[in-house]
Protein backbone atom coordinates (compact mmCIF):
# COMPACT_ATOMS: atom_id res chain seq x y z
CA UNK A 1 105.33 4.45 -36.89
CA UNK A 2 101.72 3.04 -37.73
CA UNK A 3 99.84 4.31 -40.61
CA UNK A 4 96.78 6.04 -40.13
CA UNK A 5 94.28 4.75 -42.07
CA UNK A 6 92.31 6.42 -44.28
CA UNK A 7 88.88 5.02 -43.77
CA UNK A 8 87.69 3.03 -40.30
CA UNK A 9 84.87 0.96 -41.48
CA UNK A 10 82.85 -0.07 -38.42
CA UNK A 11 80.82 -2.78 -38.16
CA UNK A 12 78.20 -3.79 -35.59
CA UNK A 13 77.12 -7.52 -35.85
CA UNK A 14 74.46 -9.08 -34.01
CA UNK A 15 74.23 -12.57 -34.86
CA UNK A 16 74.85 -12.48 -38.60
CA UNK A 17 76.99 -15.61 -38.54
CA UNK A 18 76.22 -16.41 -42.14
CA UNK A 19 76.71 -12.57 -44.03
CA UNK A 20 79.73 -10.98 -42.16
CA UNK A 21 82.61 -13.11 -43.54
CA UNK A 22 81.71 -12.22 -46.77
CA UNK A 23 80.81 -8.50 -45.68
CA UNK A 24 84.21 -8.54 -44.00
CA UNK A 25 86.18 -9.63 -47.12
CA UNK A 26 84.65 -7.44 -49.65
CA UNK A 27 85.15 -4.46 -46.86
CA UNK A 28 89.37 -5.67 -46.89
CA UNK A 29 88.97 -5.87 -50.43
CA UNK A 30 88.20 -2.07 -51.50
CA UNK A 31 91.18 -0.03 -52.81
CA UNK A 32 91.80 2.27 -49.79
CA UNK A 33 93.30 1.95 -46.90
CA UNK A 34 90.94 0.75 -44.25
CA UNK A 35 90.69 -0.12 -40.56
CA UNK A 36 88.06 -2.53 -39.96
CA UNK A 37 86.42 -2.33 -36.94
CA UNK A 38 83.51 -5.16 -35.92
CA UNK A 39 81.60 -4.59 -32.85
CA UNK A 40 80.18 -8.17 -32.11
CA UNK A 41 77.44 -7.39 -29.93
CA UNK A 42 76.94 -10.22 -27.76
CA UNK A 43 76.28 -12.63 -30.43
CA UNK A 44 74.50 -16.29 -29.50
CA UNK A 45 75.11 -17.45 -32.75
CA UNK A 46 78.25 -18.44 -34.73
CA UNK A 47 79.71 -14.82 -35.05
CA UNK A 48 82.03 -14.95 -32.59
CA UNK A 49 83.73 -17.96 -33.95
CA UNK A 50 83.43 -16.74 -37.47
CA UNK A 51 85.38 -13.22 -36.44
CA UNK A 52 88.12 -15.37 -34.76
CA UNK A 53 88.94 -17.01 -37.63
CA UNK A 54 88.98 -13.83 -39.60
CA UNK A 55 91.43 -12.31 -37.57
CA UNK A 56 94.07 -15.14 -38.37
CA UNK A 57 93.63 -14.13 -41.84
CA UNK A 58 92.28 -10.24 -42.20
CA UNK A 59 95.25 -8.11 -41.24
CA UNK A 60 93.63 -4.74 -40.94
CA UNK A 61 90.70 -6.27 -38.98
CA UNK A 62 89.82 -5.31 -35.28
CA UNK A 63 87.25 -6.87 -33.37
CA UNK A 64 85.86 -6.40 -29.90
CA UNK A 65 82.86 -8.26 -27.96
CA UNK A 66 79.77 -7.06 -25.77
CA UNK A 67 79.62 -9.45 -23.39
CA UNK A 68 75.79 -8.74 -23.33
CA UNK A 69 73.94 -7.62 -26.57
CA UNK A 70 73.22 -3.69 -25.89
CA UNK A 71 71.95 -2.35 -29.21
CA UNK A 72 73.31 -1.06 -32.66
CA UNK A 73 74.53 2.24 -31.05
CA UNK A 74 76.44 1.02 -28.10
CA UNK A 75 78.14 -1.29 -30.47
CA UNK A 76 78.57 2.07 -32.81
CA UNK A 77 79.74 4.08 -30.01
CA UNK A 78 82.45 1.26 -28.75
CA UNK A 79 83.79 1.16 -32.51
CA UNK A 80 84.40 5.34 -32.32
CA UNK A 81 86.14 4.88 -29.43
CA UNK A 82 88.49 2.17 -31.37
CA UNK A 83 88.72 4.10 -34.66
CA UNK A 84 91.74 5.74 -35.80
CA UNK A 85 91.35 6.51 -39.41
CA UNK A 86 91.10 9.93 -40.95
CA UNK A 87 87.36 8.98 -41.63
CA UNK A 88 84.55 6.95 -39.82
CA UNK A 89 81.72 5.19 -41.60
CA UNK A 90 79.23 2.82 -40.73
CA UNK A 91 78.54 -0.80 -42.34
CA UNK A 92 76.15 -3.40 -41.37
CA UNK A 93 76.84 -7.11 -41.40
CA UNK A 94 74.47 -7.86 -43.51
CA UNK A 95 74.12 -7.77 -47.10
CA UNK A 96 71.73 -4.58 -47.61
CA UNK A 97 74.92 -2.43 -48.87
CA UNK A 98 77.64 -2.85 -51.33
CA UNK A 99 81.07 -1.97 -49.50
CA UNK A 100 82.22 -1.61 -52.94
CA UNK A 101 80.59 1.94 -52.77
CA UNK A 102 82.40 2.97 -49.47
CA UNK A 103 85.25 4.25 -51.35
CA UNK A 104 82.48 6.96 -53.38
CA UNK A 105 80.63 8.02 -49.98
CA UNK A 106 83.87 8.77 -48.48
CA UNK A 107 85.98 10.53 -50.91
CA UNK A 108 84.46 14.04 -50.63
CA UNK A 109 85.63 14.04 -46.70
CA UNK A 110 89.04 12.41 -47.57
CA UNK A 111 89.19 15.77 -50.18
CA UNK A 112 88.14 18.15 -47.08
CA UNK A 113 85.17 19.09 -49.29
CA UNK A 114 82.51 18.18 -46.18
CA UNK A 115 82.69 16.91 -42.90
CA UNK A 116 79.33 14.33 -43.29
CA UNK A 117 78.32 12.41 -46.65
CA UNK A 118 75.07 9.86 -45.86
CA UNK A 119 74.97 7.48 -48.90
CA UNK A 120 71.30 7.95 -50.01
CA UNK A 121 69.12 4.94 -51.29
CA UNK A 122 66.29 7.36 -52.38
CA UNK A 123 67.79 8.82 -55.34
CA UNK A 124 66.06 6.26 -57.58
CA UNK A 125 62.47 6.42 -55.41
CA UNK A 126 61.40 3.40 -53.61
CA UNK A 127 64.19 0.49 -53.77
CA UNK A 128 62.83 -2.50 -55.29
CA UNK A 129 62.60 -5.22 -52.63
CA UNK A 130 61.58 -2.61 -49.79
CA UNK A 131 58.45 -3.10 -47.87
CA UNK A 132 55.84 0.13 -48.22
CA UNK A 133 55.48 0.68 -44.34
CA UNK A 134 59.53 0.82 -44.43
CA UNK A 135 59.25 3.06 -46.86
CA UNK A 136 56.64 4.98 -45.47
CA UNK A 137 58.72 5.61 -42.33
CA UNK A 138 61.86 6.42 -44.05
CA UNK A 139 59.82 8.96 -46.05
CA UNK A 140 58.67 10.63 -42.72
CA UNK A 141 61.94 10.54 -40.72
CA UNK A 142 63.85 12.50 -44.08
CA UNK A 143 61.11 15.05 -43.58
CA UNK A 144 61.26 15.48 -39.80
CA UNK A 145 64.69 15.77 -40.21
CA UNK A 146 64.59 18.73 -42.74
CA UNK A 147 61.49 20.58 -41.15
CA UNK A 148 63.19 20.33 -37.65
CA UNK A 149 66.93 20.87 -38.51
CA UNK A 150 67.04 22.06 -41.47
CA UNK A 151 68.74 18.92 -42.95
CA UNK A 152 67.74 18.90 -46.97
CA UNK A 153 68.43 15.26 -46.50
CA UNK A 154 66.39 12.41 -48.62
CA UNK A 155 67.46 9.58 -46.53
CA UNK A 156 67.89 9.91 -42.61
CA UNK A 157 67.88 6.19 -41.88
CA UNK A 158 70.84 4.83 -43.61
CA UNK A 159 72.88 2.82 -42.60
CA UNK A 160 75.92 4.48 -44.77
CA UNK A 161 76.69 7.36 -42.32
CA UNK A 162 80.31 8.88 -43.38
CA UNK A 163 81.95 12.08 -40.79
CA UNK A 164 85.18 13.70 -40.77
CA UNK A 165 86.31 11.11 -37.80
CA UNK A 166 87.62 14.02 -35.07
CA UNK A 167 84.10 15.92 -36.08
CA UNK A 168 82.96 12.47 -34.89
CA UNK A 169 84.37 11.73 -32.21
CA UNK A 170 83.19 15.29 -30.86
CA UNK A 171 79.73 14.48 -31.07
CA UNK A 172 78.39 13.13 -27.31
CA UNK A 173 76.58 10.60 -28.59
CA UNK A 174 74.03 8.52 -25.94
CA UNK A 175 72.28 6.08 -28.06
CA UNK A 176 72.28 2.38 -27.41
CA UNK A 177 70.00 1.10 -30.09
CA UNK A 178 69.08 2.14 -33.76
CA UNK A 179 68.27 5.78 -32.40
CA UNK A 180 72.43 5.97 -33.42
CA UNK A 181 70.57 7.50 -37.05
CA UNK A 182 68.26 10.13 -35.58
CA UNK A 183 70.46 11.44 -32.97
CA UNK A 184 73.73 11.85 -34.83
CA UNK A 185 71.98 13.72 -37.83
CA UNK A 186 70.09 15.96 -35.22
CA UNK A 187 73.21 16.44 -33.29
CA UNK A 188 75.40 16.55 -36.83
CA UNK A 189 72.73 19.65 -37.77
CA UNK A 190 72.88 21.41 -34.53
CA UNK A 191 76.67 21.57 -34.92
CA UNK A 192 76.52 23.94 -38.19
CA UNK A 193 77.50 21.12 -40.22
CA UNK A 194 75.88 20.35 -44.03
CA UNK A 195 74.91 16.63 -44.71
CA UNK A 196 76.27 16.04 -48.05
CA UNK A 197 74.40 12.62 -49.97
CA UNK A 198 76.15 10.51 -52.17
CA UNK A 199 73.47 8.34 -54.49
CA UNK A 200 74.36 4.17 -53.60
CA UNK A 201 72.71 1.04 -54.34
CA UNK A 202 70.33 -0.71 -51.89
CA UNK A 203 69.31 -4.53 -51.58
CA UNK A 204 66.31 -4.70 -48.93
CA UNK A 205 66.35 -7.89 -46.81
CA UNK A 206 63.18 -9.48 -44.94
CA UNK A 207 62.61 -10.51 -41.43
CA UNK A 208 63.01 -14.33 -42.71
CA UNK A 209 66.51 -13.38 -43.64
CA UNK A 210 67.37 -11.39 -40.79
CA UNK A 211 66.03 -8.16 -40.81
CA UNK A 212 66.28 -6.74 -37.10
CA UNK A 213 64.26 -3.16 -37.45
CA UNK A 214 60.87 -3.00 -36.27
CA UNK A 215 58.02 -0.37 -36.41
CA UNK A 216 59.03 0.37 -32.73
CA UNK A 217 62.57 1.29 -33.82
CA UNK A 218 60.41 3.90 -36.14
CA UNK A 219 58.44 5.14 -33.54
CA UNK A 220 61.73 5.71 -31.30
CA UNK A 221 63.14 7.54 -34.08
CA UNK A 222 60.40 9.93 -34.46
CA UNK A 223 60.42 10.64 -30.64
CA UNK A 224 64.90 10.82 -30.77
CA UNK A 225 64.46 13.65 -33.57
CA UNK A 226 61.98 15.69 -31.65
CA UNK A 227 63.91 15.30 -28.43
CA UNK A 228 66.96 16.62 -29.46
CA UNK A 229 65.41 19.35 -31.62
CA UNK A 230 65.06 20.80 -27.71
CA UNK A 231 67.76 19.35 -25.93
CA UNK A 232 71.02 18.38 -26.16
């Protein structure tokens, strides 16, 4: 009979040909046991052909394809479906996050303690390397997030989103791009259920190296958390 796996780490990629080999191998590398789950999301790049080499190599690595890029949370939303670890988190592809914290943000759900942890980059104030209007927005989405749910949350936006993985799975989610952060925390809050934050490390990237987020995906945010504040 199969092991379940602790942890299923999944990771969206949208052309991030040169970062997810080595985001992939530090992932395989943590001392848990993990299911990793990549979501290449209709790459044009190299990605596909770096994830096929991979899987020759990374035993505990999954990966399916878009045929068409649809967004960060269809890719999310495919990798749920996929997941069958005790625990679901989120990684990006790139560099931004150290997957040698995973094993920190997940261990209070592993102990049945909570049923969400979001790994916080705010504990600190402002990361160094992160532009002011990022920060700006970041600032704004914690505090919609608390004033219209409740969520004493510092950080909304990132990326390190932990959840009991059948608590998960529950959750009907509909997003296709980054509204995956807004929605699930609204929907996460609506459900009774306490965000728990676990302090991590954060290395901001810039558009030259990759960054995909723009002040639209803010704006979209804003609108995702007041939507759901009156729907469901």
């Amino acid at each position: 009979m199969r092991r379940v796996p602790q942890v299923s780490v999944i990771i969206p990629v949208f052309n991030e040909q040169d970062t997810i080999e080595e985001v992939v191998r530090r992932v395989a590398s943590i001392p848990m046991s993990t299911e990793i789950i990549v979501v290449n999301d209709g790459s044009s790049d190299g990605t596909l052909e770096v994830l096929e080499r991979l899987s020759t190599s990374v035993k505990n690595l999954v990966f399916v394809s878009h045929p068409q890029n649809r967004g960060k949370g269809a890719a999310i939303r495919t990798g749920i479906e996929f997941a069958s670890g005790k625990v679901i988190i989120i990684q990006d592809a790139d560099l931004e996050y150290a997957p040698e914290e995973i094993p920190a943000v997940v261990q209070p759900i592993l102990e049945g303690k909570v049923k969400v942890v979001y790994g916080t980059r705010f504990s600190a104030g402002r990361p160094s390397g992160m532009r002011l209007p990022n920060w700006v927005i970041n600032r704004v989405l914690a505090w919609m997030a608390n004033v219209l749910f409740r969520a004493r949350i510092t950080d909304e936006a990132t990326c390190y989103k932990a959840f009991d993985a059948n608590f998960l799975k529950s959750i009907p989610l509909k997003c296709e791009r980054f509204e995956f952060c807004p929605e699930v925390t609204a929907k996460v809050c609506k459900a009774g259920e306490r965000i728990h934050e676990i302090p991590i490390s954060y290395r901001a990237r810039s558009v030259a190296e990759g960054k995909k987020i723009r002040w639209t995906d803010g704006v979209e945010a804003i609108w995702t958390l007041i939507k759901y504040r009156f729907k469901d």
